[in-house]
N, C-alpha and C. Protein backbone atom coordinates (compact mmCIF):
# COMPACT_ATOMS: atom_id res chain seq x y z
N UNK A 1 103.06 90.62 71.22
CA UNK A 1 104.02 90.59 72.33
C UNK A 1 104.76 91.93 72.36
N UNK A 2 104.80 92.64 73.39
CA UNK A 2 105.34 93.58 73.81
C UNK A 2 107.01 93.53 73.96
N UNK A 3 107.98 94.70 73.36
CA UNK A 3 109.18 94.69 73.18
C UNK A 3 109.66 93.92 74.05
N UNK A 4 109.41 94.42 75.41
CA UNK A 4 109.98 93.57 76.71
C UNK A 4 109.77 92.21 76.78
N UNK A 5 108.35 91.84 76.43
CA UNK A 5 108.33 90.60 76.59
C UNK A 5 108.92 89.88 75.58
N UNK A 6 108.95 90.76 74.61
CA UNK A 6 109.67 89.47 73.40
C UNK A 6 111.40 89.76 73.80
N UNK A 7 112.04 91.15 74.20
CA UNK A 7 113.31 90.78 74.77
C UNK A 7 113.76 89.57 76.01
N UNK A 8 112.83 89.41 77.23
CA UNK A 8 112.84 88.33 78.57
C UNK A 8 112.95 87.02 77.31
N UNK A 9 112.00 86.61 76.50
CA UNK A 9 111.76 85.42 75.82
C UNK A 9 113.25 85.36 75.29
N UNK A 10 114.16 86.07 74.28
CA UNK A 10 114.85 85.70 73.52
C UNK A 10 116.10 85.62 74.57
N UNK A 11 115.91 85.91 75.87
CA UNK A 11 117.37 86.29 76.41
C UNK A 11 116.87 85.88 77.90
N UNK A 12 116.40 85.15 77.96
CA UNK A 12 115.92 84.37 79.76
C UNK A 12 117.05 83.52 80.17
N UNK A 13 117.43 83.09 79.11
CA UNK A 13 118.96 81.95 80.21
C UNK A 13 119.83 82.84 80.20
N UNK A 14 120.39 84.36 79.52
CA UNK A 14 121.34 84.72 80.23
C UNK A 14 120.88 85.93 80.95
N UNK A 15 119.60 85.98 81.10
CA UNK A 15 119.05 86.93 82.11
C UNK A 15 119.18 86.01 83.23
N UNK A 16 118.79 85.04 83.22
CA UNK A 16 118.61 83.99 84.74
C UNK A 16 119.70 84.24 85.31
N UNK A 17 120.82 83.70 84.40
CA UNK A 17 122.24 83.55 85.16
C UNK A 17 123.11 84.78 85.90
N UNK A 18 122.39 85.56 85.02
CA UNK A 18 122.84 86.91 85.45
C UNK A 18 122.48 87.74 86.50
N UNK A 19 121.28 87.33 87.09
CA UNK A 19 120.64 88.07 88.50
C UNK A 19 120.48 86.75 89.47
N UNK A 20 120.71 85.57 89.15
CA UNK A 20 119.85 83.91 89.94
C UNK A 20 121.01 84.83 91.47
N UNK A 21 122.44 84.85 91.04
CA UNK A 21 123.24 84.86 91.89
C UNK A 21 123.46 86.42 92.97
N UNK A 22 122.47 87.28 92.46
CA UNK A 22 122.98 88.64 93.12
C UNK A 22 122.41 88.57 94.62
N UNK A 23 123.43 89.31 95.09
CA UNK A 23 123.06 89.56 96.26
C UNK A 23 122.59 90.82 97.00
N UNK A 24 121.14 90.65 96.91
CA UNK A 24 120.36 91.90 97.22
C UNK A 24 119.86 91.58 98.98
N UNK A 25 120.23 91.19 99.93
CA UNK A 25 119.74 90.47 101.28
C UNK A 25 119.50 92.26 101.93
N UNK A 26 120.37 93.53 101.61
CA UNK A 26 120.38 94.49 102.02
C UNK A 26 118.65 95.00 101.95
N UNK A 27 117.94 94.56 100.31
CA UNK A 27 116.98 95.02 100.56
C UNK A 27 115.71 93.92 101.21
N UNK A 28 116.13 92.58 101.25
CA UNK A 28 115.27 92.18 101.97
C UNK A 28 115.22 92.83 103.42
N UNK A 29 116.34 92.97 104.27
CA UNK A 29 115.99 93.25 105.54
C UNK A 29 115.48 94.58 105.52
N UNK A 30 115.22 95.33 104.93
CA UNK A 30 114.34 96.66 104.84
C UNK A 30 113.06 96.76 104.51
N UNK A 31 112.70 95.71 103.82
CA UNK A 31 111.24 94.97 102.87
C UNK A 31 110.76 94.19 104.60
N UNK A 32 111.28 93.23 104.95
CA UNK A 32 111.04 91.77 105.87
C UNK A 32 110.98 92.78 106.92
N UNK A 33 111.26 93.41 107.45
CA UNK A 33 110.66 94.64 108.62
C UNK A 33 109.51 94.68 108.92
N UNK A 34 108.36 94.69 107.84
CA UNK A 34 106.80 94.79 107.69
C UNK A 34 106.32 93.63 107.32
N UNK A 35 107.13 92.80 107.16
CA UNK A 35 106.07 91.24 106.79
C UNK A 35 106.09 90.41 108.29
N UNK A 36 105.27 89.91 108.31
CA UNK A 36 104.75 89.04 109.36
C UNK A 36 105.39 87.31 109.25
N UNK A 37 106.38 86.81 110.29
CA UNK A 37 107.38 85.89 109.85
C UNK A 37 106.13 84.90 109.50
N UNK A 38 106.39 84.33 108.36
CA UNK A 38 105.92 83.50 107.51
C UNK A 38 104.53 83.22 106.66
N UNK A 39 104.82 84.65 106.79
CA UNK A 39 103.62 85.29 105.48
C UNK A 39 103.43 84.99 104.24
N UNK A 40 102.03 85.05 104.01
CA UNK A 40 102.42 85.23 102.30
C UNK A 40 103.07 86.23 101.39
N UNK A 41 103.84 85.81 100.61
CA UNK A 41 104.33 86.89 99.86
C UNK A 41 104.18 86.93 98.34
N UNK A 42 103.80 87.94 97.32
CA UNK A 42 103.67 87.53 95.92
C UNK A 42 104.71 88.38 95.46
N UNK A 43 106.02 87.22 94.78
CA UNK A 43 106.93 87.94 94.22
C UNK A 43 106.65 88.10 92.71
N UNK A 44 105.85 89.78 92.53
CA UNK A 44 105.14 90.08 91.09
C UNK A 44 106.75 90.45 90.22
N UNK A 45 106.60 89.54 89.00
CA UNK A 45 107.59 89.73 88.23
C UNK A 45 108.69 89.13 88.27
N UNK A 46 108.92 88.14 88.81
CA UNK A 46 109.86 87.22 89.65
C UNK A 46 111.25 86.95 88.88
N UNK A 47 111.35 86.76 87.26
CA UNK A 47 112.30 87.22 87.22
C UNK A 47 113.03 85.52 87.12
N UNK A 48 114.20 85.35 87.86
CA UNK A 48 114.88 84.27 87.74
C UNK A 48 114.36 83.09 89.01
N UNK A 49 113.45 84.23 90.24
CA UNK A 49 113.15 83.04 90.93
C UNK A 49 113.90 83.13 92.41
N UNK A 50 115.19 84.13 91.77
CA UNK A 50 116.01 84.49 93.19
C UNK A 50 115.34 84.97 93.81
N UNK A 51 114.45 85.96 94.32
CA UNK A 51 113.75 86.44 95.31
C UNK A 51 112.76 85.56 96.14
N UNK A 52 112.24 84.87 95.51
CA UNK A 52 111.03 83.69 95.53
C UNK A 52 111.75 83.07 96.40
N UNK A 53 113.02 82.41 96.12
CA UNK A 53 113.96 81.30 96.74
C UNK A 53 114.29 81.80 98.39
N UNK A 54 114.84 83.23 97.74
CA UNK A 54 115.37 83.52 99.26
C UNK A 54 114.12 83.46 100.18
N UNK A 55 112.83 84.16 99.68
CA UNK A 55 111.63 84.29 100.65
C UNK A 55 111.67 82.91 101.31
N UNK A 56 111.53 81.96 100.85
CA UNK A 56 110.80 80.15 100.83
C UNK A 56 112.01 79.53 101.62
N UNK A 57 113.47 79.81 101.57
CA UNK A 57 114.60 79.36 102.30
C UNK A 57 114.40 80.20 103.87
N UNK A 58 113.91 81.64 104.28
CA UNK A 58 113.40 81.68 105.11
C UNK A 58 111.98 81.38 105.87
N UNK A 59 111.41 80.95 105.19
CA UNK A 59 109.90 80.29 106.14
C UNK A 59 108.94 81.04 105.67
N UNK A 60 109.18 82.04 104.30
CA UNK A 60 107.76 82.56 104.03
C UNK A 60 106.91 81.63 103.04
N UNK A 61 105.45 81.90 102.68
CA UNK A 61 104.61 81.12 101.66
C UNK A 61 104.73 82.36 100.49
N UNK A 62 105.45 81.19 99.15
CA UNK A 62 105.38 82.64 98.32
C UNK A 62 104.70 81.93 96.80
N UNK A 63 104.20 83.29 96.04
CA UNK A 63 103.52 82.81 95.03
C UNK A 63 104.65 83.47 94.14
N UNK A 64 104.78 83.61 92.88
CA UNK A 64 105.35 83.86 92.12
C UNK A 64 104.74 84.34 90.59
N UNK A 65 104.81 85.34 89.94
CA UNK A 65 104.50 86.09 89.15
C UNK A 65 105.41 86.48 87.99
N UNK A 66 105.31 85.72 86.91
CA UNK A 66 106.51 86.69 85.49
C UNK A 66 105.48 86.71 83.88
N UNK A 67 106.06 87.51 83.34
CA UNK A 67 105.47 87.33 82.25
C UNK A 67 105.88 87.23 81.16
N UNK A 68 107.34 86.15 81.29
CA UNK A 68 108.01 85.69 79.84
C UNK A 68 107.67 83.77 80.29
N UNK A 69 106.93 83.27 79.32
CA UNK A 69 107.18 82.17 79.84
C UNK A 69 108.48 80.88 79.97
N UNK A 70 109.33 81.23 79.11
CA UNK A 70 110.75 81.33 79.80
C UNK A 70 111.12 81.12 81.21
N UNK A 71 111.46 82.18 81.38
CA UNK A 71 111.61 82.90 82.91
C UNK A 71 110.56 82.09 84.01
N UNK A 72 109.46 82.04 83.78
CA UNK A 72 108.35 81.30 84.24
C UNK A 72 109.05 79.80 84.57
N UNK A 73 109.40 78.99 83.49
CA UNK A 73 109.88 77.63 83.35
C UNK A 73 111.16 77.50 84.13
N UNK A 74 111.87 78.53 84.31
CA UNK A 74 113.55 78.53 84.60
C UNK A 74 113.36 78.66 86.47
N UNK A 75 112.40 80.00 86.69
CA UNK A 75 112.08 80.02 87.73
C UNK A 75 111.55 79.14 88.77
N UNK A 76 110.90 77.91 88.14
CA UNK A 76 109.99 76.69 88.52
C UNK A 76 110.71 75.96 88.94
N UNK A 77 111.66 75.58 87.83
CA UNK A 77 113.08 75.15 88.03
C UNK A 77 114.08 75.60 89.01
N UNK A 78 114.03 76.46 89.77
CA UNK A 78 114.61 76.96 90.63
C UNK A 78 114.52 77.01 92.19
N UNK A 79 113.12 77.28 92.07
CA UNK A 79 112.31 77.38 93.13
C UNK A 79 111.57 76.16 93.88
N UNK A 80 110.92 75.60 93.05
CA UNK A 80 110.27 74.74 93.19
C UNK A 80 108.81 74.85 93.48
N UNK A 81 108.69 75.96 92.73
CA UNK A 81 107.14 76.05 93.38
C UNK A 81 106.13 76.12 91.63
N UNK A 82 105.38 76.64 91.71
CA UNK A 82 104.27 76.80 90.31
C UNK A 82 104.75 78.63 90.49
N UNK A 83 105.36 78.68 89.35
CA UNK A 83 105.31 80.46 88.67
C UNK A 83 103.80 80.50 87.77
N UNK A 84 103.23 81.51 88.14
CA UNK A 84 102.05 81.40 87.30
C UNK A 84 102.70 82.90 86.18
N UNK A 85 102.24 82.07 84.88
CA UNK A 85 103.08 83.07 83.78
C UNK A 85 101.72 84.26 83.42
N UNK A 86 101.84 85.27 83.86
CA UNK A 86 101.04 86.38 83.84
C UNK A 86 101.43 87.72 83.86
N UNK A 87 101.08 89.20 83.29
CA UNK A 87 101.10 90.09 83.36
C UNK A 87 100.52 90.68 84.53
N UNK A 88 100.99 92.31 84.71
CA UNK A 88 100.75 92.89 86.32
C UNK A 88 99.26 92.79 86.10
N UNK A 89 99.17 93.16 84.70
CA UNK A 89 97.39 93.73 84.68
C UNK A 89 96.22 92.77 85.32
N UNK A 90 96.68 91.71 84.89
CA UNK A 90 96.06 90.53 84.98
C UNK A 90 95.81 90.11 87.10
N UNK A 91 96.18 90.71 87.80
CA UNK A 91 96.29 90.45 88.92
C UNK A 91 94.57 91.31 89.96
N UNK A 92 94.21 90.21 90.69
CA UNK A 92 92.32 91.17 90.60
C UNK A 92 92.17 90.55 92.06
N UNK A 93 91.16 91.35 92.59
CA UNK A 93 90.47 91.43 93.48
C UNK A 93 90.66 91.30 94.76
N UNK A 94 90.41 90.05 95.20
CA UNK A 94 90.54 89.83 96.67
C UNK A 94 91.98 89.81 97.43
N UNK A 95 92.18 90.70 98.55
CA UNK A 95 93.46 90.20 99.16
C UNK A 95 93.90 89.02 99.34
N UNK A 96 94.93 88.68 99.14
CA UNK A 96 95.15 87.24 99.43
C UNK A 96 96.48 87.24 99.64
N UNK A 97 97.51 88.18 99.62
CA UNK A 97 98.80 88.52 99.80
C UNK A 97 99.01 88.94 101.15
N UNK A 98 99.69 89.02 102.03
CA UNK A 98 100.31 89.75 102.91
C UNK A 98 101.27 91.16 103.17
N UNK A 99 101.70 90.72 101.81
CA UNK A 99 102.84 91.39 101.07
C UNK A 99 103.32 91.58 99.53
N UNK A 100 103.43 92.24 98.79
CA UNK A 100 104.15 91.72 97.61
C UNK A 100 105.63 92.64 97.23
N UNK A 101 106.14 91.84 96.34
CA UNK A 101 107.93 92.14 96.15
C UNK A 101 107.78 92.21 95.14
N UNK A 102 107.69 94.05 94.05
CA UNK A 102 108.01 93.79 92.99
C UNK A 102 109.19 94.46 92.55
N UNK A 103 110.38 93.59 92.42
CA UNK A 103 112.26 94.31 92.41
C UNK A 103 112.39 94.41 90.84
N UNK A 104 112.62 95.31 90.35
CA UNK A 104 112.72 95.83 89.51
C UNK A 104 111.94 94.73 88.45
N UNK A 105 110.67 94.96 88.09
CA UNK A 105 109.84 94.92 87.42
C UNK A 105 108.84 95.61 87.10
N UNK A 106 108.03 96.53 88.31
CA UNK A 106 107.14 97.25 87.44
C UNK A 106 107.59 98.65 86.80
N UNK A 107 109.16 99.12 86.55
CA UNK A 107 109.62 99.78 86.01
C UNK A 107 109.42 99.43 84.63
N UNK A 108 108.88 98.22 83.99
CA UNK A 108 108.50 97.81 82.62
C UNK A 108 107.32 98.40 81.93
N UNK A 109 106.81 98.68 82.91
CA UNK A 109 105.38 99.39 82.87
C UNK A 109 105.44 101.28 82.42
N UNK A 110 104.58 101.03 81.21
CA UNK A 110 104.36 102.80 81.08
C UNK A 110 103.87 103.49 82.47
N UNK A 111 103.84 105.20 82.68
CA UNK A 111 103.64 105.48 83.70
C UNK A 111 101.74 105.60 83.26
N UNK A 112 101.22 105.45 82.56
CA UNK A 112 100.10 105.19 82.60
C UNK A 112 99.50 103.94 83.11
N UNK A 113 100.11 103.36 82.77
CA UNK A 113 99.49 101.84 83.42
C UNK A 113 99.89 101.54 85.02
N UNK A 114 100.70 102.14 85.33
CA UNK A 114 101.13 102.16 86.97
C UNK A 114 100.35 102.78 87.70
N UNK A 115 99.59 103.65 87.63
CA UNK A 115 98.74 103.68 88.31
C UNK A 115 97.37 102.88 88.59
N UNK A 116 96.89 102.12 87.47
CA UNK A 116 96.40 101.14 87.38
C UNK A 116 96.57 100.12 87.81
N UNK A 117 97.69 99.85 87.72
CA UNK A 117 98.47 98.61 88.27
C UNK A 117 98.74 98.17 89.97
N UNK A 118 99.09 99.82 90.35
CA UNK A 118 99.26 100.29 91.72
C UNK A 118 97.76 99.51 92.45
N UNK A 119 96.46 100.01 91.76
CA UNK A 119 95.09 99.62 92.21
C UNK A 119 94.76 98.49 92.58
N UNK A 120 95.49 97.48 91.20
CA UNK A 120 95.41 95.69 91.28
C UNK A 120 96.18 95.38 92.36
N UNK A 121 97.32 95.82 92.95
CA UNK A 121 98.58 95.53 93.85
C UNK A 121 97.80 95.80 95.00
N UNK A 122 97.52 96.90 95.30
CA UNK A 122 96.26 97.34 96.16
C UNK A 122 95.33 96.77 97.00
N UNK A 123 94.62 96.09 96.00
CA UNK A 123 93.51 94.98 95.80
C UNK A 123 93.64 94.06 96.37
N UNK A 124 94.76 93.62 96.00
CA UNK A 124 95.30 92.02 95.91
C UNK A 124 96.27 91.47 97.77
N UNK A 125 96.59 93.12 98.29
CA UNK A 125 97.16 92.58 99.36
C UNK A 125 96.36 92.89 100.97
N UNK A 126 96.59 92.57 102.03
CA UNK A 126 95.82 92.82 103.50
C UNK A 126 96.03 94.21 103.43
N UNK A 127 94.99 94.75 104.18
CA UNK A 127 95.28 95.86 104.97
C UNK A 127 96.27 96.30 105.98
N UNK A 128 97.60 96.79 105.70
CA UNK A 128 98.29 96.70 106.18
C UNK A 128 99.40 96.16 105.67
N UNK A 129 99.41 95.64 104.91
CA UNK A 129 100.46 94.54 103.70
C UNK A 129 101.46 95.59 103.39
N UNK A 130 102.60 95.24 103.49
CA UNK A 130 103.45 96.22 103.29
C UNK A 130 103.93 95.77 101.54
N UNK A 131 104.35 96.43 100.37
CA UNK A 131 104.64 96.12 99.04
C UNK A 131 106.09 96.99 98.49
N UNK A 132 106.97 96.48 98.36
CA UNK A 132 108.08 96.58 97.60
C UNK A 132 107.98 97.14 96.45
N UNK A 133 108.64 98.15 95.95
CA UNK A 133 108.52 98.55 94.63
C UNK A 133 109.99 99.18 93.91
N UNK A 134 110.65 98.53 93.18
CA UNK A 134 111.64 99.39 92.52
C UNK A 134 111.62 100.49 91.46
N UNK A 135 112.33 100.93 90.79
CA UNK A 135 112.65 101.80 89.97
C UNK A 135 114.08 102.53 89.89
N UNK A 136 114.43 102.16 88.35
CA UNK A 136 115.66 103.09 87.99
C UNK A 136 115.72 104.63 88.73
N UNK A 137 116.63 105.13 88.92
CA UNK A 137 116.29 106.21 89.11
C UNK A 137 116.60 107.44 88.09
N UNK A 138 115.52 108.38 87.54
CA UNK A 138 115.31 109.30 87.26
C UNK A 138 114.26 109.78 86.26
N UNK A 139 114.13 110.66 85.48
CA UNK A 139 112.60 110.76 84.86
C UNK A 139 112.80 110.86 83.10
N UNK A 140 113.11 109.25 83.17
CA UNK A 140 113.26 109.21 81.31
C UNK A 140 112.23 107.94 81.27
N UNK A 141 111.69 107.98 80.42
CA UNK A 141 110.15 106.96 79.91
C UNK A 141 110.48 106.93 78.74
N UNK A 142 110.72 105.80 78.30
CA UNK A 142 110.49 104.95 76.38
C UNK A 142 111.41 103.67 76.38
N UNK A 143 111.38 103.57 75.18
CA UNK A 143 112.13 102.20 74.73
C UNK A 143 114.26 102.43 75.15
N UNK A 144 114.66 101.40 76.06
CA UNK A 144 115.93 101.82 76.12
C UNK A 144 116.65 100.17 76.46
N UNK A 145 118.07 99.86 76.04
CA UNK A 145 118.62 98.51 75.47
C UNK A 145 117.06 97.21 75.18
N UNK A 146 116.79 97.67 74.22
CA UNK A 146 115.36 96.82 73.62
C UNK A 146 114.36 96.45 74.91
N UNK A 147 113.87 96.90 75.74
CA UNK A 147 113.14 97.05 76.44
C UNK A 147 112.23 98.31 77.08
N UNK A 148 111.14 98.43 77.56
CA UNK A 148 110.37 99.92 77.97
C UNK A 148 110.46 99.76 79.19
N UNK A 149 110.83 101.37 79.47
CA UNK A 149 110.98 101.58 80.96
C UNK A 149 110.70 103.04 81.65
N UNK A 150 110.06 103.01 82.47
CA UNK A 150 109.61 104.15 83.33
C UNK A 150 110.50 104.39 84.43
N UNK A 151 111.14 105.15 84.47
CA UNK A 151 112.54 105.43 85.72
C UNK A 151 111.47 106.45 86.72
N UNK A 152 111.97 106.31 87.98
CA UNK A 152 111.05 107.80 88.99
C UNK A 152 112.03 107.64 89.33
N UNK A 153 111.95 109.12 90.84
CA UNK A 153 112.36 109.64 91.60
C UNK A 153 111.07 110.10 92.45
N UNK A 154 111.64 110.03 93.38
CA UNK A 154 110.33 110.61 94.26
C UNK A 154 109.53 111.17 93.77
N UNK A 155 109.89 112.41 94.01
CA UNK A 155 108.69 113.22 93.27
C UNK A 155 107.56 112.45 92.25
N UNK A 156 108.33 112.39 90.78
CA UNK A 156 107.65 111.51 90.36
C UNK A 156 106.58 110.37 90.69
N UNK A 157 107.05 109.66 91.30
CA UNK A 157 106.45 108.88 92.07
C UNK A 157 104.75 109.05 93.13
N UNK A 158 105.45 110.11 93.63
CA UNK A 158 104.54 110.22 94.84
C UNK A 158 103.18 110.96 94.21
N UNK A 159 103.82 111.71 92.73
CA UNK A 159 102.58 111.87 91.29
C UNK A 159 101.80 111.46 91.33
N UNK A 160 102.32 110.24 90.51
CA UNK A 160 101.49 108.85 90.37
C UNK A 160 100.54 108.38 91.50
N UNK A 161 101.47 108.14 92.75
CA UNK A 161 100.42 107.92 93.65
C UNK A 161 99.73 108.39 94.10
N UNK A 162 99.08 109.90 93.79
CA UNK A 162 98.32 110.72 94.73
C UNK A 162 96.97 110.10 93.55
N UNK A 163 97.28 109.35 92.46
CA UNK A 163 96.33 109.15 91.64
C UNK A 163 95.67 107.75 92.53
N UNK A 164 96.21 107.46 93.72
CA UNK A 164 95.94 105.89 93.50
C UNK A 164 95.33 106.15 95.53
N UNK A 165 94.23 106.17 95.99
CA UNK A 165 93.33 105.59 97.08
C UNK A 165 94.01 104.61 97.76
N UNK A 166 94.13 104.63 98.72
CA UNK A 166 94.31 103.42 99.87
C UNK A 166 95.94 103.11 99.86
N UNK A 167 96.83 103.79 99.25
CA UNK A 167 98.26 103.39 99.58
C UNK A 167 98.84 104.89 99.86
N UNK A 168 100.18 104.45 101.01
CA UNK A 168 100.97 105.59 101.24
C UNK A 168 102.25 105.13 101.28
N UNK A 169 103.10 105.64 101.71
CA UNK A 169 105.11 105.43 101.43
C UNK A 169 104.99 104.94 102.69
N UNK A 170 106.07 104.09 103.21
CA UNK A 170 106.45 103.95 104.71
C UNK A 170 107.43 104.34 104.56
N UNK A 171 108.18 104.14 103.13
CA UNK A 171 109.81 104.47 103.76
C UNK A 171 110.40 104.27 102.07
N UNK A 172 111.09 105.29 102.11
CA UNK A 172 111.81 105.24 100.29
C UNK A 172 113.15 105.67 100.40
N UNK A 173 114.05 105.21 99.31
CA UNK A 173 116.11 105.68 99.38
C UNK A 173 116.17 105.24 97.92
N UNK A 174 117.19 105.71 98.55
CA UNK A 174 117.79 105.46 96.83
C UNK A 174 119.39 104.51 96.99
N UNK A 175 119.70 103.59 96.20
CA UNK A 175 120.79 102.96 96.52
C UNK A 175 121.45 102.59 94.90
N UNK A 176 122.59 101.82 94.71
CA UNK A 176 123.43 102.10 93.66
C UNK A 176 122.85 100.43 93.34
N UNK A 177 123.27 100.04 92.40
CA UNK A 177 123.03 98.66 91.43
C UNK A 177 123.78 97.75 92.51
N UNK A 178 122.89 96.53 92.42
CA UNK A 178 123.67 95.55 93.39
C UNK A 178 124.76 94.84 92.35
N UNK A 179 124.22 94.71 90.97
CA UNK A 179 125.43 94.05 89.86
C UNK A 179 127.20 95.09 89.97
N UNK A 180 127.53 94.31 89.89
CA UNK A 180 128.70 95.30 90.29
C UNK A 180 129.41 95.72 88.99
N UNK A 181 128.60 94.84 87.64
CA UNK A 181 129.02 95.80 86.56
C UNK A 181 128.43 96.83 85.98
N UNK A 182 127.34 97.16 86.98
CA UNK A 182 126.15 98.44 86.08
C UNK A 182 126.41 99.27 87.14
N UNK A 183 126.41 100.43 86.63
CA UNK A 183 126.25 101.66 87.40
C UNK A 183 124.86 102.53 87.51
N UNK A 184 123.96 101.81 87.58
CA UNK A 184 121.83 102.51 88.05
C UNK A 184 122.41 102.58 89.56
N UNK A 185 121.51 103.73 89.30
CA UNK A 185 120.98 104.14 90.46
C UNK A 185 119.56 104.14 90.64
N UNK A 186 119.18 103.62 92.02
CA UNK A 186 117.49 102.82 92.06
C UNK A 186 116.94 103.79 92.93
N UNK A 187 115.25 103.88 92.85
CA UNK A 187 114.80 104.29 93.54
C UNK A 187 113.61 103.45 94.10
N UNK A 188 113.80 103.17 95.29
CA UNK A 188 113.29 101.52 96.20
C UNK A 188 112.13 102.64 97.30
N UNK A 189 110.60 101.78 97.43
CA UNK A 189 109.88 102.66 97.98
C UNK A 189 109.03 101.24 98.39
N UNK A 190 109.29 101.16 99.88
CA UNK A 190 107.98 100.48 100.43
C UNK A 190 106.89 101.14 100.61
N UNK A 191 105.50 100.57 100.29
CA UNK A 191 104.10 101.24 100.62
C UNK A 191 103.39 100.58 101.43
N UNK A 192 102.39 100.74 102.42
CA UNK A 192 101.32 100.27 103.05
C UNK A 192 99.95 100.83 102.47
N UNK A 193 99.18 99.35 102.66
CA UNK A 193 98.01 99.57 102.48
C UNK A 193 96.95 100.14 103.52
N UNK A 194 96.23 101.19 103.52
CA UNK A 194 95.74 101.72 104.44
C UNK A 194 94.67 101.16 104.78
């Protein structure tokens, strides 16, 4: 088990409690711009379930994605739907998404495996599927408060993706922490699939 995952496992009920309630609606309506009203959506990395919820309280079909099984159970509990407990890697082939939402999760990911990962995400949604992606912002990579994390900034970013076929930016910013006790600064980048 990977640092991260064994940190989500030991600390999922006060991770839950701690994001179930935030209010991020600023970046749905910037994300929900490119989805098609009552689309599928795969919220990869899901986390407490809040994103999942809000999608499903507006009329979308959503699948759900984490990989502490914890978080998985709490989220189920939340939502009401089946979290399937899985890693990004693990995600293959056929489109079947419309869309996917991954809010600060694949920042867990080395920058080696993100481009890889980028491919499965790729894969996995329509032509045209618009995909959510967060990140801390700036360019520090390793182990930091017992978890691994890959921070970008554009630049960075747009690196990585020149490694990756069939996706481009529609639209990227940068905005401050929605928790109002952390001070990150994010770097939020919708992509389309070409």
């Amino acid at each position: 088990m990977s640092i991260t995952s064994q940190y989500y496992e030991e600390h999922a009920k006060e991770y839950f409690d701690s994001t179930v309630e935030v209010d991020i609606r600023p970046l749905y309506e910037r994300f929900l711009k490119y989805v098609p009203n009552g689309s599928r959506i795969l919220d990869l990395g899901c986390g407490s379930g809040r994103d999942s919820k809000a999608f499903i309280d507006m009329g979308y079909q959503v699948s759900a994605i984490d990989g502490s099984p914890t978080l998985c159970k709490l989220a189920r509990e939340y939502t009401g739907i089946d979290v399937q407990c899985a890693d990004f890697l693990s995600l293959y082939g056929e489109p079947k998404y419309d869309s996917i939402w991954a809010c600060a999760s694949l920042l867990h990911a080395s920058r080696t495996q993100l481009a890889v990962i980028l491919e499965k995400i790729r894969d996995a949604v329509v032509s045209g599927g618009a995909i959510y992606i967060s990140f801390k912002y700036g360019d520090f990579e390793g182990e930091r408060d017992g978890r691994y994390y890959t921070d970008m900034t554009s630049e960075r970013f747009r690196e990585m993706l020149a490694e990756v076929n069939g996706l481009s930016i529609t639209e990227e910013w940068y905005s401050e922490d929605a928790m109002k006790d952390r001070k990150n600064n994010w770097y939020n980048v919708i992509l389309c699939k070409e």
